[in-house]
PDB file of N, CA and C in Angstrom:
ATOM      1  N   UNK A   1       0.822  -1.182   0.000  1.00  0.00           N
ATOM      2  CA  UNK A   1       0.000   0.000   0.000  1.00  0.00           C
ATOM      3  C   UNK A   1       0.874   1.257   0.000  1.00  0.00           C
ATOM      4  N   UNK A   2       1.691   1.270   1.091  1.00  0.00           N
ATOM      5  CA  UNK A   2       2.700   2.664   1.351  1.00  0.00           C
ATOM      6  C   UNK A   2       3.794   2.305   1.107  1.00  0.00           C
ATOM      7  N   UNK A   3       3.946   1.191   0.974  1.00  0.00           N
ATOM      8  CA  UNK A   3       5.402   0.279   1.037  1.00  0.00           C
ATOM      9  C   UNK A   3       6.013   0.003   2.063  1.00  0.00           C
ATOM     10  N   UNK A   4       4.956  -0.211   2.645  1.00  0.00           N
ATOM     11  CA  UNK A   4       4.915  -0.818   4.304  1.00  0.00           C
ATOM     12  C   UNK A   4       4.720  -2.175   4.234  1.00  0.00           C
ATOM     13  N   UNK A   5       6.129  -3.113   4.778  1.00  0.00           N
ATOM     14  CA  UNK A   5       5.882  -4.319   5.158  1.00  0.00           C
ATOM     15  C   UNK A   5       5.580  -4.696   6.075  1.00  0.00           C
ATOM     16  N   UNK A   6       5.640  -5.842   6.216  1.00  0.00           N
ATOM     17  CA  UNK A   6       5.252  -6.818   7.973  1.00  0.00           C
ATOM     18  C   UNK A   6       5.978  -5.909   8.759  1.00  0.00           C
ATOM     19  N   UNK A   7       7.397  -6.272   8.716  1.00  0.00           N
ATOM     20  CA  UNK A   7       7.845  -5.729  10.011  1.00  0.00           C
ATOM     21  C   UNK A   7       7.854  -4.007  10.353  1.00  0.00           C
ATOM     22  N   UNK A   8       7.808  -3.478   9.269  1.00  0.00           N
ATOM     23  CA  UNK A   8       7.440  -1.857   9.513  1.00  0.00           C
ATOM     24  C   UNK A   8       6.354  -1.662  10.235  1.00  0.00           C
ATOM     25  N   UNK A   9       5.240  -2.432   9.976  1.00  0.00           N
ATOM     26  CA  UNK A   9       4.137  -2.665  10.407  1.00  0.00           C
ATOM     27  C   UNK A   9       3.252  -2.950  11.744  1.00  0.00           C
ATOM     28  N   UNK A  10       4.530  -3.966  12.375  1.00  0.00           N
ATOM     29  CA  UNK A  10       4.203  -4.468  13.449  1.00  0.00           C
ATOM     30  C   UNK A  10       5.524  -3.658  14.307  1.00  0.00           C
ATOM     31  N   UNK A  11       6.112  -2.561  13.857  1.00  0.00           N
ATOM     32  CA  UNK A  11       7.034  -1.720  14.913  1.00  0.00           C
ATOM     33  C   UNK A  11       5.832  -0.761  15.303  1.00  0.00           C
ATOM     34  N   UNK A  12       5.031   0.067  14.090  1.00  0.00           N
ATOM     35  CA  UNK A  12       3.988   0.925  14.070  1.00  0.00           C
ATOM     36  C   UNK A  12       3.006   0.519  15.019  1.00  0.00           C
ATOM     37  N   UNK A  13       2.894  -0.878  15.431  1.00  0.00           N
ATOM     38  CA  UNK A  13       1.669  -1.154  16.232  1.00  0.00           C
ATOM     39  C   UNK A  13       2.128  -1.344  17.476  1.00  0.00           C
ATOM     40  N   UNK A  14       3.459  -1.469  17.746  1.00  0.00           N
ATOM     41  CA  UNK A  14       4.395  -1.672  18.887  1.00  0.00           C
ATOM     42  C   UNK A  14       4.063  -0.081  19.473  1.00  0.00           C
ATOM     43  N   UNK A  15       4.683   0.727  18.801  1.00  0.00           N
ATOM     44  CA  UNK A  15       5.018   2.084  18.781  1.00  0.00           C
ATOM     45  C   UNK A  15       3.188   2.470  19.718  1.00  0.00           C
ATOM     46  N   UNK A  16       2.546   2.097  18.395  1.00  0.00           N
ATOM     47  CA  UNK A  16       1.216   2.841  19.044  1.00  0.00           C
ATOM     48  C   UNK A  16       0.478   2.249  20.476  1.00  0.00           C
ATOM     49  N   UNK A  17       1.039   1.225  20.356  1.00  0.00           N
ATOM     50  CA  UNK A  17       0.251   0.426  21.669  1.00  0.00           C
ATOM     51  C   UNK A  17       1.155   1.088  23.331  1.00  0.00           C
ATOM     52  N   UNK A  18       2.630   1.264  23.094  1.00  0.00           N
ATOM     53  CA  UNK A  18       3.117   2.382  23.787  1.00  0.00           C
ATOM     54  C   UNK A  18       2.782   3.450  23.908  1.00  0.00           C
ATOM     55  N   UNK A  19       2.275   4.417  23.525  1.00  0.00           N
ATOM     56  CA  UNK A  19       2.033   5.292  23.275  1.00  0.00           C
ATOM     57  C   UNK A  19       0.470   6.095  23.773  1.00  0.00           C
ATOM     58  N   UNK A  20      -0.079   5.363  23.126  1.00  0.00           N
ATOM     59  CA  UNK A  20      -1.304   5.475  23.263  1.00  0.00           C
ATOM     60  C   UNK A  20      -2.035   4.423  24.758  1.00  0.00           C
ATOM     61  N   UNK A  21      -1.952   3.191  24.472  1.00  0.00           N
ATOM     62  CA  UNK A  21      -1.970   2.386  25.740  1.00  0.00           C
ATOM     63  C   UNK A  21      -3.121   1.354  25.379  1.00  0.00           C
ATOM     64  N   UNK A  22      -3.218  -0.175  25.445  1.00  0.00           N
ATOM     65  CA  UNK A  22      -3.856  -0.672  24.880  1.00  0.00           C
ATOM     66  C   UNK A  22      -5.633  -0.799  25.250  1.00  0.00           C
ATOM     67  N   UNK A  23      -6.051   0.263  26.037  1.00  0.00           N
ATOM     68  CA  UNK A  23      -7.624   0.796  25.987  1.00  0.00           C
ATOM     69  C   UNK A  23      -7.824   1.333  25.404  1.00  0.00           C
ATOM     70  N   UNK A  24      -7.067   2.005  24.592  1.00  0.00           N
ATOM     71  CA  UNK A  24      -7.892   2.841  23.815  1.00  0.00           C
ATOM     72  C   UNK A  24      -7.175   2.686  22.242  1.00  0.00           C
ATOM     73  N   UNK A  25      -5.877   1.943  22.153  1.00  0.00           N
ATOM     74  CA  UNK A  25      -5.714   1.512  20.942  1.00  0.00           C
ATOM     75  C   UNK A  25      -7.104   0.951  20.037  1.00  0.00           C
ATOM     76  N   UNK A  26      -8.002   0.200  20.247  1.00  0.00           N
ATOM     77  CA  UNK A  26      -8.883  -0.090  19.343  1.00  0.00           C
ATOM     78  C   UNK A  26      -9.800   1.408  18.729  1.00  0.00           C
ATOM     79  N   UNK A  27      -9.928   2.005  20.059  1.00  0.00           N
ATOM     80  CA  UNK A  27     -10.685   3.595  19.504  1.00  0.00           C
ATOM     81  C   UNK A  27     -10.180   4.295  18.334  1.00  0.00           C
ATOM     82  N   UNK A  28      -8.910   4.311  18.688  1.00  0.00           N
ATOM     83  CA  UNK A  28      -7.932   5.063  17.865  1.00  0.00           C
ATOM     84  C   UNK A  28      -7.961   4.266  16.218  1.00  0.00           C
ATOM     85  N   UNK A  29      -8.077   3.103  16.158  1.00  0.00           N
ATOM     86  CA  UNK A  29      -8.314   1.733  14.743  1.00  0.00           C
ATOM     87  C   UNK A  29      -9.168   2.026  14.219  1.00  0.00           C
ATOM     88  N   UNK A  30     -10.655   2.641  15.192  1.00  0.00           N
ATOM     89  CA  UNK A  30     -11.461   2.859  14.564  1.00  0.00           C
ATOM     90  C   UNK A  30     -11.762   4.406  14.151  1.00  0.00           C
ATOM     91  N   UNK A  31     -11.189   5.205  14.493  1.00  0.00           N
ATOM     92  CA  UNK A  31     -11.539   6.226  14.238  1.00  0.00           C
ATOM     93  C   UNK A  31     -10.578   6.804  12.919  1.00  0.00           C
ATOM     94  N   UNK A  32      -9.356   5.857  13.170  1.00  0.00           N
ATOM     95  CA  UNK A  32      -8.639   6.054  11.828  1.00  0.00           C
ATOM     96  C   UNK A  32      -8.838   4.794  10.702  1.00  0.00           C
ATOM     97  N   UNK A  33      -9.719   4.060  10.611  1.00  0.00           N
ATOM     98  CA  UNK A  33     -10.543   3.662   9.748  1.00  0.00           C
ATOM     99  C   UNK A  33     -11.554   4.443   8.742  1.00  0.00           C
ATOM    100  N   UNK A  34     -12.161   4.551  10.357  1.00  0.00           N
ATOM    101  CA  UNK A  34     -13.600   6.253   9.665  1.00  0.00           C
ATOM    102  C   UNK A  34     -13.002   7.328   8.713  1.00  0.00           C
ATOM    103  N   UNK A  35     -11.857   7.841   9.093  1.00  0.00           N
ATOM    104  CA  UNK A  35     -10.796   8.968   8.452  1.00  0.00           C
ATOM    105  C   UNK A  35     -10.273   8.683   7.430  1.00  0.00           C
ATOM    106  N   UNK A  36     -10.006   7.503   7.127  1.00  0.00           N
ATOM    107  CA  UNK A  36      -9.867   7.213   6.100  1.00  0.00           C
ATOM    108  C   UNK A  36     -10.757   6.329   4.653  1.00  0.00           C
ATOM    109  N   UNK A  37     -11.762   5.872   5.647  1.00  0.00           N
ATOM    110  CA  UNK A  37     -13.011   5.869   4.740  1.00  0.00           C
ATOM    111  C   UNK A  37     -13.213   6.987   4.061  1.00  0.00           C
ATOM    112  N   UNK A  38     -13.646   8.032   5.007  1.00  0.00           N
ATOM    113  CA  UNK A  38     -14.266   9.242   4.655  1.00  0.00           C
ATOM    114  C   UNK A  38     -13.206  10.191   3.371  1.00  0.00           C
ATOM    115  N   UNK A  39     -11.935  10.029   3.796  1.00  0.00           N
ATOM    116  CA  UNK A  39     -11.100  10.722   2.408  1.00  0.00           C
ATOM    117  C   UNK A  39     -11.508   9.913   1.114  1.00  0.00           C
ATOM    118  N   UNK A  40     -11.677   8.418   1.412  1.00  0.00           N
ATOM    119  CA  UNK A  40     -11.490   8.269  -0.122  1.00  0.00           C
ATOM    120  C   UNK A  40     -12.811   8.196  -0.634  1.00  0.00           C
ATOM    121  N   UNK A  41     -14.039   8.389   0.276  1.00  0.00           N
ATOM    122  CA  UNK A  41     -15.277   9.134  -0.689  1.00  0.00           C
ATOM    123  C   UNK A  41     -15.266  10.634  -0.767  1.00  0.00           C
ATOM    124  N   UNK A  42     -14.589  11.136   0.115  1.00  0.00           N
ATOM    125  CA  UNK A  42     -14.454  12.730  -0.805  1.00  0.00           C
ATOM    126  C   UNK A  42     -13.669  12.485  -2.263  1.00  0.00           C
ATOM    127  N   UNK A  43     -12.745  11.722  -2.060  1.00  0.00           N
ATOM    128  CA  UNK A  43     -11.459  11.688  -3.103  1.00  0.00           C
ATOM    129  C   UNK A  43     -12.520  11.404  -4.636  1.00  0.00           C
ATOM    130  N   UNK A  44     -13.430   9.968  -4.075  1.00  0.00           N
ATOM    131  CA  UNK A  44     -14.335   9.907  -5.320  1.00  0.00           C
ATOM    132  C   UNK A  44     -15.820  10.793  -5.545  1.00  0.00           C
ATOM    133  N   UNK A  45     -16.066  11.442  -4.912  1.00  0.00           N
ATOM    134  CA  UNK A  45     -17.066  12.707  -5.300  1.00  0.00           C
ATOM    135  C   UNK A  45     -16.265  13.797  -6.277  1.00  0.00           C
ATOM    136  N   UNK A  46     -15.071  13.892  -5.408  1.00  0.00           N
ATOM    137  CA  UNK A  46     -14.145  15.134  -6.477  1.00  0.00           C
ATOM    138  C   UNK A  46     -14.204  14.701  -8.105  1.00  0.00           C
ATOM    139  N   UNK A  47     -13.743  13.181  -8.234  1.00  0.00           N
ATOM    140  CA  UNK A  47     -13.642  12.735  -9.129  1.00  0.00           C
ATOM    141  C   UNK A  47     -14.735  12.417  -9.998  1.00  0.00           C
ATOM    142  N   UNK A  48     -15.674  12.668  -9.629  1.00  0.00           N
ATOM    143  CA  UNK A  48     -17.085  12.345 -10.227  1.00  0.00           C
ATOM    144  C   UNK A  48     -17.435  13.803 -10.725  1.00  0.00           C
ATOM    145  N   UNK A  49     -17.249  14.556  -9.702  1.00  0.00           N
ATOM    146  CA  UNK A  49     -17.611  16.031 -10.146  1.00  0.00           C
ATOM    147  C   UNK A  49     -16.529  16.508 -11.663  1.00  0.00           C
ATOM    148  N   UNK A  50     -15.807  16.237 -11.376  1.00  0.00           N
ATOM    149  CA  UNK A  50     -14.537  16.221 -12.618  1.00  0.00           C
ATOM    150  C   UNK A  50     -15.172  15.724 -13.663  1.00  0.00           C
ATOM    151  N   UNK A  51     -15.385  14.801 -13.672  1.00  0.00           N
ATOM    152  CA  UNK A  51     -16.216  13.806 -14.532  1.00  0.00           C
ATOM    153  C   UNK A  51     -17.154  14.247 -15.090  1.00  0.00           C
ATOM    154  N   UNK A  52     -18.353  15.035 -14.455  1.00  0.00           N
ATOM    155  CA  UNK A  52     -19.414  15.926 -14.913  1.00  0.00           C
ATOM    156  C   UNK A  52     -19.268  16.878 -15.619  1.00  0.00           C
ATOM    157  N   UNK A  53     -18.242  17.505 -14.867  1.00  0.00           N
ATOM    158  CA  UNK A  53     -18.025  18.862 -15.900  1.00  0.00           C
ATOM    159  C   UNK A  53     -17.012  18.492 -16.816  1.00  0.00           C
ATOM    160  N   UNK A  54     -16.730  17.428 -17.018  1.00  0.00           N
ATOM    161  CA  UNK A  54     -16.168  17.302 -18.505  1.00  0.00           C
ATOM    162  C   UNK A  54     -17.470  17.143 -19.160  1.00  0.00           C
ATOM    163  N   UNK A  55     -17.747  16.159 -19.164  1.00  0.00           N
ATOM    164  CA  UNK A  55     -19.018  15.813 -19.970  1.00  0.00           C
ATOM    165  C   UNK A  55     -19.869  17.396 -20.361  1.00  0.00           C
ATOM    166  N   UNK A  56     -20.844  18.033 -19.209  1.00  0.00           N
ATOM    167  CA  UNK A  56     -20.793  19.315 -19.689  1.00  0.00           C
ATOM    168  C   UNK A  56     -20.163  20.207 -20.407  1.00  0.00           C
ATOM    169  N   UNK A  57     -19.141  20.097 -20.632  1.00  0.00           N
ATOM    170  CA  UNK A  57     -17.747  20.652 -20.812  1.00  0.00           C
ATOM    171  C   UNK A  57     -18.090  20.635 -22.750  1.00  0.00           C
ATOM    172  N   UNK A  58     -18.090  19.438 -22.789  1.00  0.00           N
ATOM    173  CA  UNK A  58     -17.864  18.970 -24.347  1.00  0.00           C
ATOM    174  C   UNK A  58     -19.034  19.743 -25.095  1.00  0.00           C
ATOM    175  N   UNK A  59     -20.135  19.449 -24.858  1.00  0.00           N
ATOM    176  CA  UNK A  59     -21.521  20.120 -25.872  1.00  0.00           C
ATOM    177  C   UNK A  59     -21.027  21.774 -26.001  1.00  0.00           C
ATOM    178  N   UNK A  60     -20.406  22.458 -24.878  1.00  0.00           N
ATOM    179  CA  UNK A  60     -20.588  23.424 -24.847  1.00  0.00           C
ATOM    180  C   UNK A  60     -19.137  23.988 -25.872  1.00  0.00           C
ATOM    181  N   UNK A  61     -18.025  23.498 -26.063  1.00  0.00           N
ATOM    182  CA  UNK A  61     -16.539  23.312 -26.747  1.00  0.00           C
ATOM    183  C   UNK A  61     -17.539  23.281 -28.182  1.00  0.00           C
ATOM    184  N   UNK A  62     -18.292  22.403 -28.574  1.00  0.00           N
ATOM    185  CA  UNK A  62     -18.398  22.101 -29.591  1.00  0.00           C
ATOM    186  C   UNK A  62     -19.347  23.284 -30.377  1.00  0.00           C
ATOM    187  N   UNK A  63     -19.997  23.319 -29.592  1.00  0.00           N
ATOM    188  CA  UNK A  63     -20.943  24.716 -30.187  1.00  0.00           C
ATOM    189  C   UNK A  63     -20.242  25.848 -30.459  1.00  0.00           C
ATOM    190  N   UNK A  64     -19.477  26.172 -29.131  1.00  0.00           N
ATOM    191  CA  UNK A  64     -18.569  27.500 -29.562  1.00  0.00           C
ATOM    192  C   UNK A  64     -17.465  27.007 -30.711  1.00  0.00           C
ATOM    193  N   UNK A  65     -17.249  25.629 -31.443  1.00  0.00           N
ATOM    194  CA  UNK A  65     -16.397  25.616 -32.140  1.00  0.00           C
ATOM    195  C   UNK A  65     -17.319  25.803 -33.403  1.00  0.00           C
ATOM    196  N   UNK A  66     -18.783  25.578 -33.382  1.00  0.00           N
ATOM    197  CA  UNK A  66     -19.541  25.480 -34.592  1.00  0.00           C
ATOM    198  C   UNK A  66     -19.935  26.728 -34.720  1.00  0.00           C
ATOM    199  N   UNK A  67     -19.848  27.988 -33.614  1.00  0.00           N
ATOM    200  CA  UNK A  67     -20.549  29.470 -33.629  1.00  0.00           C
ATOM    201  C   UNK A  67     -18.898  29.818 -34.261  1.00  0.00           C
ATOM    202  N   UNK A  68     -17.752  29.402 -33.953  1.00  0.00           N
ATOM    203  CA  UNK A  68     -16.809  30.333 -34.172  1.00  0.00           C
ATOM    204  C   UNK A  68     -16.575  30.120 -36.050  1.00  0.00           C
ATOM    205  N   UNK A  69     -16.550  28.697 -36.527  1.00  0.00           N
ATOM    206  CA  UNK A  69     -16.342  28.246 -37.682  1.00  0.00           C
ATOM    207  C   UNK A  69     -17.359  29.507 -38.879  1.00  0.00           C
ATOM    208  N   UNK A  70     -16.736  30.371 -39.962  1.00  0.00           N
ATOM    209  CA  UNK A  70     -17.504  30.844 -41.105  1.00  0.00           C
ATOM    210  C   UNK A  70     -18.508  30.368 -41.071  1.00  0.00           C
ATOM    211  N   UNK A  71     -19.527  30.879 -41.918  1.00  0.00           N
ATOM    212  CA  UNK A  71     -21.024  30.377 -41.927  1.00  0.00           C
ATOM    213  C   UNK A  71     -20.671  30.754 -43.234  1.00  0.00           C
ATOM    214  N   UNK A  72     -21.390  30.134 -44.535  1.00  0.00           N
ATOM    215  CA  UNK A  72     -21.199  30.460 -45.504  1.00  0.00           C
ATOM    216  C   UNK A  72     -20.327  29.998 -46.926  1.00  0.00           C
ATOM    217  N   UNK A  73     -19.030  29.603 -45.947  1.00  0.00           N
ATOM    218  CA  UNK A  73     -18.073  29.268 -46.660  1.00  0.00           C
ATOM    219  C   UNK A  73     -17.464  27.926 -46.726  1.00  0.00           C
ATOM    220  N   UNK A  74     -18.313  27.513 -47.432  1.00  0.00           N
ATOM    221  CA  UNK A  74     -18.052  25.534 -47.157  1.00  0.00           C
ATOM    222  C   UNK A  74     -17.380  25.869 -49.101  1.00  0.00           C
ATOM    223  N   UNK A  75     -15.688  24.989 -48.643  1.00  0.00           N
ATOM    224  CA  UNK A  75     -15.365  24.585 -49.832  1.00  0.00           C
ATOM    225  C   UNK A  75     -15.289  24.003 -50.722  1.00  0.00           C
ATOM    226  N   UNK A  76     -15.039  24.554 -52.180  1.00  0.00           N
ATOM    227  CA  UNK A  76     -15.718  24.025 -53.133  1.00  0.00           C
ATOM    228  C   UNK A  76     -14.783  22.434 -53.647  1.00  0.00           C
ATOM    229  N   UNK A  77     -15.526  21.764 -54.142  1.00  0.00           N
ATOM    230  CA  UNK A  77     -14.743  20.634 -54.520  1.00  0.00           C
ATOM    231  C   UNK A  77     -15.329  20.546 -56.018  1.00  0.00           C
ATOM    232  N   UNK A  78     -13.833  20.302 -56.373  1.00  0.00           N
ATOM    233  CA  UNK A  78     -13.153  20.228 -57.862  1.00  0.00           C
ATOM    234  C   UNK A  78     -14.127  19.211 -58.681  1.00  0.00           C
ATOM    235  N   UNK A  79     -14.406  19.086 -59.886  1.00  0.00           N
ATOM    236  CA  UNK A  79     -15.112  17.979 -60.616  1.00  0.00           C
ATOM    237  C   UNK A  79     -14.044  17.058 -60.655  1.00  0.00           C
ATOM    238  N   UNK A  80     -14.715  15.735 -60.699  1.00  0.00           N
ATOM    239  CA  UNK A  80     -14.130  14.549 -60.797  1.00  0.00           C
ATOM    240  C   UNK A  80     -13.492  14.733 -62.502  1.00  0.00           C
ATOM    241  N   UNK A  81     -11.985  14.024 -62.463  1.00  0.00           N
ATOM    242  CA  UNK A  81     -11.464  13.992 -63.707  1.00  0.00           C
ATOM    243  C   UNK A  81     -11.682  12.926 -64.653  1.00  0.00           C
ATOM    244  N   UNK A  82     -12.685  13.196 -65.665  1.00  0.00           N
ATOM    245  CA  UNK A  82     -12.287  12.079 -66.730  1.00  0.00           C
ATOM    246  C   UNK A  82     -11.595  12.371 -67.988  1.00  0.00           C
ATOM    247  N   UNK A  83     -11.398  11.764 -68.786  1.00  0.00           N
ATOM    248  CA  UNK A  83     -10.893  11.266 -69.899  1.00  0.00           C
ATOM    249  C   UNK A  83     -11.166  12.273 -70.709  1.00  0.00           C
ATOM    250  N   UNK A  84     -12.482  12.486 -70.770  1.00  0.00           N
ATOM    251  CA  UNK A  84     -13.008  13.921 -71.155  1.00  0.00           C
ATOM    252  C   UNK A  84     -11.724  15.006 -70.703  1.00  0.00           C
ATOM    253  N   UNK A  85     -12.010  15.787 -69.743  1.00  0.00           N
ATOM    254  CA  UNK A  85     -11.512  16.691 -69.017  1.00  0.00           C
ATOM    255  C   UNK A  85      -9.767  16.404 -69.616  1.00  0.00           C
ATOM    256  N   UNK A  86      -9.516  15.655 -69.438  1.00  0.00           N
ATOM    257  CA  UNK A  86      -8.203  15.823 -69.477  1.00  0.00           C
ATOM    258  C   UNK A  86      -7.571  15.937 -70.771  1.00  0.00           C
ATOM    259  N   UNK A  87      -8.167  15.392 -72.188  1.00  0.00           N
ATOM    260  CA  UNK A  87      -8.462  15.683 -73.485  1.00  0.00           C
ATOM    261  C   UNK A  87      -8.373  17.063 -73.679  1.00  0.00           C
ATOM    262  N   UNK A  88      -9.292  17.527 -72.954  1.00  0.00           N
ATOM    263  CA  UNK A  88      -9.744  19.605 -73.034  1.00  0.00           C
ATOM    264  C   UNK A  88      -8.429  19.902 -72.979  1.00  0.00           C
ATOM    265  N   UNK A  89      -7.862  19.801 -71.102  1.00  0.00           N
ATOM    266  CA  UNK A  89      -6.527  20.242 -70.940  1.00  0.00           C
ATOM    267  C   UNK A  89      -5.371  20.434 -71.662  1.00  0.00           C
ATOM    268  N   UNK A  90      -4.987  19.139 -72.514  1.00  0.00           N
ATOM    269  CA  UNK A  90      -4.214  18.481 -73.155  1.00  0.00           C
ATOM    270  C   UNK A  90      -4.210  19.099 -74.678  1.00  0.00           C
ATOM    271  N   UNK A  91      -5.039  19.567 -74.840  1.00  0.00           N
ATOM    272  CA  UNK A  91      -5.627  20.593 -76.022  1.00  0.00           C
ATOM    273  C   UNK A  91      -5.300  21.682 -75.898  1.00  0.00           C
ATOM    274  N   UNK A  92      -5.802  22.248 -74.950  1.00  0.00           N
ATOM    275  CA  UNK A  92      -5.829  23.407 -74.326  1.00  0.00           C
ATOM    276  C   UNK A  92      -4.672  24.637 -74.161  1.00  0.00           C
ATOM    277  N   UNK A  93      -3.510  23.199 -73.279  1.00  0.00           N
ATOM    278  CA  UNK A  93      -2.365  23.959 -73.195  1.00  0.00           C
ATOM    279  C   UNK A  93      -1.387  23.224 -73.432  1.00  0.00           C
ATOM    280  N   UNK A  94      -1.559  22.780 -74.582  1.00  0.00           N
ATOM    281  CA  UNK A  94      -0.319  21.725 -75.690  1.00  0.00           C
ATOM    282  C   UNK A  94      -0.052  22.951 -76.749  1.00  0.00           C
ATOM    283  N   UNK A  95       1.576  22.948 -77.047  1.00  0.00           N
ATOM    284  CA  UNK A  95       2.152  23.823 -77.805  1.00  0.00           C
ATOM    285  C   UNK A  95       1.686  23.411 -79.312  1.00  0.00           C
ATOM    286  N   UNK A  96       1.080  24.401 -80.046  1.00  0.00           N
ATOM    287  CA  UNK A  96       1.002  24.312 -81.408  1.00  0.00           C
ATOM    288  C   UNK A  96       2.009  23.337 -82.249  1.00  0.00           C
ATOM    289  N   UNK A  97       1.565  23.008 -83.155  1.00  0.00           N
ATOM    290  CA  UNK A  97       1.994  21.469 -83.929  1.00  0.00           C
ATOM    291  C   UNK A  97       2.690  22.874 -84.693  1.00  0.00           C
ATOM    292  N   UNK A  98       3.604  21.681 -85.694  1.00  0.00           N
ATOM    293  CA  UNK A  98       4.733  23.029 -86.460  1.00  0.00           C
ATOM    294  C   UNK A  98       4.092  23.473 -87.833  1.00  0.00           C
ATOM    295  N   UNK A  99       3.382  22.865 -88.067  1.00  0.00           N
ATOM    296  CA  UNK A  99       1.999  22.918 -88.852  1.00  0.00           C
ATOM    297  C   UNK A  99       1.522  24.092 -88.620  1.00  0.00           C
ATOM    298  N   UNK A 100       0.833  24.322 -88.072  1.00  0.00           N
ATOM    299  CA  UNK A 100       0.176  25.515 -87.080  1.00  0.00           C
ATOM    300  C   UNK A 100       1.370  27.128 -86.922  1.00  0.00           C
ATOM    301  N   UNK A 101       2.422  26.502 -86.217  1.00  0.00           N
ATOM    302  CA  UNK A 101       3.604  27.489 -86.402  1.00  0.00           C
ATOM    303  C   UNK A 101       3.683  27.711 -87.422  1.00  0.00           C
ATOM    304  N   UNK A 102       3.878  27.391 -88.501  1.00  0.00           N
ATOM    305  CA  UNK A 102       4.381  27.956 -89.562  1.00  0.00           C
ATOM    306  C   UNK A 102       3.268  28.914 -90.225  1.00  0.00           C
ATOM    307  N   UNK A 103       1.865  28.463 -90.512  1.00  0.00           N
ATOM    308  CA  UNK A 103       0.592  28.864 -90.555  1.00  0.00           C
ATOM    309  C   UNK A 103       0.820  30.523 -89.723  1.00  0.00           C
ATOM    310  N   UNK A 104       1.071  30.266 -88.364  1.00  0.00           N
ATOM    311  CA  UNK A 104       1.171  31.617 -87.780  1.00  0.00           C
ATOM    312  C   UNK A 104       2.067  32.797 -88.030  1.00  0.00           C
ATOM    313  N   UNK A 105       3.052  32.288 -88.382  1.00  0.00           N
ATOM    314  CA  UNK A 105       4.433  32.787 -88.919  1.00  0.00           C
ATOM    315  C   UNK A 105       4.126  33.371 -90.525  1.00  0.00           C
ATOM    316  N   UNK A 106       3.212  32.720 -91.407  1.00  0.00           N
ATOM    317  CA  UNK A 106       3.126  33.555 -92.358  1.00  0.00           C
ATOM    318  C   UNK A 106       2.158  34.386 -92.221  1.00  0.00           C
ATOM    319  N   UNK A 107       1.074  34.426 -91.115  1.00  0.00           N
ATOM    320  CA  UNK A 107       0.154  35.569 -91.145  1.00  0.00           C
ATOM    321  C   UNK A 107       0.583  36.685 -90.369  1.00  0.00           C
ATOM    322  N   UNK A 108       1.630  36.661 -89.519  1.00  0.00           N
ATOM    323  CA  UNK A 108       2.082  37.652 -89.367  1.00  0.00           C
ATOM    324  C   UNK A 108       3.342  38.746 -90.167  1.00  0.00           C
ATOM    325  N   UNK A 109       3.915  37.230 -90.909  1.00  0.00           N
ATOM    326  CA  UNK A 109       4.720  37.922 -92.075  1.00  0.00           C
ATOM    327  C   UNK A 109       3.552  38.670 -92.749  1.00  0.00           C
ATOM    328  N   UNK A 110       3.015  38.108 -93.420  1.00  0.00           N
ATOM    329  CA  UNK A 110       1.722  38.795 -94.460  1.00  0.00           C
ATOM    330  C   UNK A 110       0.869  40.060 -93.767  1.00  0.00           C
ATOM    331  N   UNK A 111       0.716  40.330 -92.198  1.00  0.00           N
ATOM    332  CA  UNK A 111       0.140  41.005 -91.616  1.00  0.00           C
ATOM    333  C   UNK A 111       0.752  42.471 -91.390  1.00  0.00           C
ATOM    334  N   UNK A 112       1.706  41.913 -91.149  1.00  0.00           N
ATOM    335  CA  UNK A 112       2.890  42.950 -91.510  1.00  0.00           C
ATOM    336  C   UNK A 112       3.118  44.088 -92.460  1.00  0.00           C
ATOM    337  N   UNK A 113       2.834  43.400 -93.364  1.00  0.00           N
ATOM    338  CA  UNK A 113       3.213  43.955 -95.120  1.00  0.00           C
ATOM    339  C   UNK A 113       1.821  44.668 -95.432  1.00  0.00           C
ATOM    340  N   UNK A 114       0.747  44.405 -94.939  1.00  0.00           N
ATOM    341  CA  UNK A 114       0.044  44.770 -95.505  1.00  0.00           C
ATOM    342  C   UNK A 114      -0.979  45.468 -94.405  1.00  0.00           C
ATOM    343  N   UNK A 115      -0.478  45.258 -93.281  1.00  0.00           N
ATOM    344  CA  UNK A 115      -0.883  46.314 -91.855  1.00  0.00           C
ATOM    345  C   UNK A 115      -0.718  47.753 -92.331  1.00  0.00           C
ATOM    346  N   UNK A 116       0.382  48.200 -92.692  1.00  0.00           N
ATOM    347  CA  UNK A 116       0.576  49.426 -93.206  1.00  0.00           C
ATOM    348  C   UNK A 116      -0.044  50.384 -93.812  1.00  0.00           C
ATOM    349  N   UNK A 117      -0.561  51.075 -94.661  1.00  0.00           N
ATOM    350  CA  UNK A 117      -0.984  51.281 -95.221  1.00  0.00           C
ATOM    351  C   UNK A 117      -0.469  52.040 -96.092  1.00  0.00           C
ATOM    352  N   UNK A 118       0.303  52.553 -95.595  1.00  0.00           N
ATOM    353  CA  UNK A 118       1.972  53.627 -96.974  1.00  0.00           C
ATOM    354  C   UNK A 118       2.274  52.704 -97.484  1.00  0.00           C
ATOM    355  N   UNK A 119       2.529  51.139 -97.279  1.00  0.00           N
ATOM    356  CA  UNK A 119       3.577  50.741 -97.942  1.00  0.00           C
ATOM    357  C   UNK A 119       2.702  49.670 -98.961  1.00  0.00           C
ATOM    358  N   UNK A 120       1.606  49.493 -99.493  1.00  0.00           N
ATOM    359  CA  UNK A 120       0.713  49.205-100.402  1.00  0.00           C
ATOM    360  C   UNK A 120       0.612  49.682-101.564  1.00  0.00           C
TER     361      UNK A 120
END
C-alpha cells in the first residue's frame, strides 16, 4: 500500500500500543478507519464532479467551435477527372503542332506587309 511491510508494520503497532496504551488503541483503529473511509469518498465525489463537468464541458466546446467556424463558406470541390476533361486540358495547353507554327508565322509575315498602309 505505502510500502509498508510486515515488520514496519508491526514496529507501528508496537510504537502505538506504547504510546497510546492498549484501551484505547482499538478507539484510535477505529476512528482512523472512519478517516480514512471518509477521504477516499471525498477523493471519489471530487472525481465524479470532474467527470461531470467534462461531460458538460464537451456540448458546450463544440458549439462554440460550430458558432466560431464561417457560416457560408463551405469549400468548393473540384469535378471529378475524366478522360473527357483531361483531353480539353491536353488541347488546351499543348504547344502548337509546327503545322500551325508555320501557318502563324506567315500571317504575321503577311500582316505585316500589308498592316501598313503607306507601304501598299
Amino acid at each position: 500500500m505505502f510500502g509498508i511491510g510486515l515488520p514496519e508494520l508491526i514496529i507501528i503497532i508496537i510504537v502505538a500500543l506504547l504510546v497510546v496504551g492498549p484501551s484505547k488503541l482499538p478507539d484510535l483503529a477505529k476512528s482512523l478507519g472512519k478517516a480514512l473511509g471518509e477521504f477516499r469518498r471525498m477523493a471519489d465525489e471530487v472525481k465524479e464532479t470532474i467527470e461531470e463537468e467534462m461531460v458538460k464541458e464537451k456540448p458546450k466546446d463544440e458549439a462554440k467551435k460550430e458558432a466560431e467556424a464561417p457560416k457560408g463558406t463551405e469549400t468548393a470541390t473540384a469535378p471529378p477527372v475524366t478522360e473527357e476533361t483531361k483531353a480539353e486540358a491536353e488541347t488546351a495547353y499543348a504547344a502548337p503542332e509546327p503545322e500551325q507554327k508555320q501557318e502563324q508565322e506567315k500571317q504575321v509575315t503577311q500582316g505585316a506587309s500589308t498592316d501598313d498602309p503607306k507601304r501598299t
